[in-house]
C-alpha atoms as a PDB file:
ATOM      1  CA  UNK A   1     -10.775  10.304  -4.299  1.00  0.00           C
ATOM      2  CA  UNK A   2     -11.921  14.258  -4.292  1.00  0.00           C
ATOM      3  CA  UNK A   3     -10.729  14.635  -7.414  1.00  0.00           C
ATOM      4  CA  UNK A   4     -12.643  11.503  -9.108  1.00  0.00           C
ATOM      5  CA  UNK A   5     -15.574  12.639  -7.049  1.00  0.00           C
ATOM      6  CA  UNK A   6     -17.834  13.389 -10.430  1.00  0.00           C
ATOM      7  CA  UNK A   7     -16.874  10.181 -12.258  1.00  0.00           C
ATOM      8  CA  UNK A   8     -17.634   8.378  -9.037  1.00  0.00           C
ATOM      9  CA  UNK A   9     -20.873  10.157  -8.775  1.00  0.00           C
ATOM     10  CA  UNK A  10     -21.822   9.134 -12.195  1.00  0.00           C
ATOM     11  CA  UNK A  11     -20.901   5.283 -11.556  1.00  0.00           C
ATOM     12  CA  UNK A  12     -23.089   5.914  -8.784  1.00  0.00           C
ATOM     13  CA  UNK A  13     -25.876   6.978 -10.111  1.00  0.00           C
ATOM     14  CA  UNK A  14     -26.813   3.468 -11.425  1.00  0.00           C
ATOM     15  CA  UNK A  15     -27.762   2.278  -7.989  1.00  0.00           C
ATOM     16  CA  UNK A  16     -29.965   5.963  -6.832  1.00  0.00           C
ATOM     17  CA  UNK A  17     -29.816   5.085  -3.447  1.00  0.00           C
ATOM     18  CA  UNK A  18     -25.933   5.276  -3.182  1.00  0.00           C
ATOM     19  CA  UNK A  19     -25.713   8.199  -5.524  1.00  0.00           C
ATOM     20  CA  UNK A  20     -27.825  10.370  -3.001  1.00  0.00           C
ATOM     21  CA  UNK A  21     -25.711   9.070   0.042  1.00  0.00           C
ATOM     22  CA  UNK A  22     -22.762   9.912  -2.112  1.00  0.00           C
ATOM     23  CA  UNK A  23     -24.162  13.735  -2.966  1.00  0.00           C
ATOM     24  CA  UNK A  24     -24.786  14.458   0.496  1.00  0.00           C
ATOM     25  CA  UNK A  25     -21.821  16.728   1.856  1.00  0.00           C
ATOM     26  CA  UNK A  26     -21.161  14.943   4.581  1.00  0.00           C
ATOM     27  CA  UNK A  27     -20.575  12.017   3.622  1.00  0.00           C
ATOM     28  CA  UNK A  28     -18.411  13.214   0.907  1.00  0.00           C
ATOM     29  CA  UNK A  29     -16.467  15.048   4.105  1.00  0.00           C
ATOM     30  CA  UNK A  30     -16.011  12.061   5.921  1.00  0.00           C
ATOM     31  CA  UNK A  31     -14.354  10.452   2.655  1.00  0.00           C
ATOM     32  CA  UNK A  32     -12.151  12.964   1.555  1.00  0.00           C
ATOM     33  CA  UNK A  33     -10.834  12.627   5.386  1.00  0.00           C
ATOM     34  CA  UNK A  34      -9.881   8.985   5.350  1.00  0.00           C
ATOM     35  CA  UNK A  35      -8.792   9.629   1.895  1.00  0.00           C
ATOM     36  CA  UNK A  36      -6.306  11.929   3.745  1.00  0.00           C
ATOM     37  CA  UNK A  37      -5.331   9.187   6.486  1.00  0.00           C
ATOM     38  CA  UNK A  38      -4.538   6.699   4.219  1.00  0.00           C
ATOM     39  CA  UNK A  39      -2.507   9.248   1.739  1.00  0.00           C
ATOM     40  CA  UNK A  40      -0.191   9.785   5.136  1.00  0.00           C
ATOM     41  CA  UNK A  41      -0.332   6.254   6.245  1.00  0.00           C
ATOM     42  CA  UNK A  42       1.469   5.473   2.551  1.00  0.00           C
ATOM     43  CA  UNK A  43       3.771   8.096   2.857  1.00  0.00           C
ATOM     44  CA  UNK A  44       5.237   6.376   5.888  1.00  0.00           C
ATOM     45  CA  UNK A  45       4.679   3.193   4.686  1.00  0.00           C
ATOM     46  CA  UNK A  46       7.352   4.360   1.983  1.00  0.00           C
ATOM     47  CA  UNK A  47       9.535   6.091   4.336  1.00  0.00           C
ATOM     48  CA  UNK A  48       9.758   3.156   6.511  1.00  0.00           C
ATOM     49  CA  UNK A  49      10.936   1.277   3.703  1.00  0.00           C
ATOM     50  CA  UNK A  50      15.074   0.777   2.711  1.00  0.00           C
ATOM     51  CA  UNK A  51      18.084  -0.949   2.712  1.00  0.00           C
ATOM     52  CA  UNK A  52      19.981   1.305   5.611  1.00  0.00           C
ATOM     53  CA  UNK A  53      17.075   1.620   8.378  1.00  0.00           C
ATOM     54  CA  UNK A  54      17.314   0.301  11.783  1.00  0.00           C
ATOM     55  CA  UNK A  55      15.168  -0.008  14.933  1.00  0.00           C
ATOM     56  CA  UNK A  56      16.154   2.954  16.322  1.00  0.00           C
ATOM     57  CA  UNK A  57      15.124   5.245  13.350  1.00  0.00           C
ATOM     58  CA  UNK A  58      12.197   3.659  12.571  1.00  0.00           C
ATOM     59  CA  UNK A  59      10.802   4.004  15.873  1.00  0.00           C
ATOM     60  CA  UNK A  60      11.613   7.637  15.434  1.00  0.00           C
ATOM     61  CA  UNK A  61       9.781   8.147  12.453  1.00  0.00           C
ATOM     62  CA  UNK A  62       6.650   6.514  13.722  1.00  0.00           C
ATOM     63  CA  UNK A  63       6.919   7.858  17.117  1.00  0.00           C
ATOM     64  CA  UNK A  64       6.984  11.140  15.557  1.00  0.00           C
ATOM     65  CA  UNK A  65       4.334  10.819  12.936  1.00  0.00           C
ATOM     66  CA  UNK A  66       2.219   9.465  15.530  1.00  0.00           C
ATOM     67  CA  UNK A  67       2.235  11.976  17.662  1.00  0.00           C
ATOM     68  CA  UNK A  68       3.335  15.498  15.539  1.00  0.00           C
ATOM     69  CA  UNK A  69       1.308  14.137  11.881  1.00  0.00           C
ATOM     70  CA  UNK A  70      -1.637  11.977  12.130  1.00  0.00           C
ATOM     71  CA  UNK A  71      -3.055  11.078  15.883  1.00  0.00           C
ATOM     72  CA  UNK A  72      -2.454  13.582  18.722  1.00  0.00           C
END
């Protein structure tokens, strides 16, 4: 999303009102940060998925991302 922030922009621009909502820094902030989330959130998406998991480890994982990674 950061990185397609200037072709964004421009698609914006069509409608004014969203392109200056889109310009303003803060907004842009608050994007690039669930951008973020949701890059993490597929990561362990993918690790979660497999042939050879179980309960156990999977708890693990999520346990730990939870609490080291993304929410504490």
């Amino acid at each position: 999303m950061y990185e397609l922030r200037n072709e964004i922009f421009i698609f914006l621009r069509q409608n004014r009102a969203l392109a200056t909502t889109f310009e303003h820094g803060v907004i842009l902030t608050q994007l690039v940060y669930l951008c973020d989330i949701f890059a993490k959130l597929n990561q362990l998406n993918i690790s979660l998925q497999g042939k050879d998991t179980h309960l156990l480890q999977l708890y693990d994982k999520i346990t730990a991302y939870s609490c080291g990674k993304l929410i504490c």
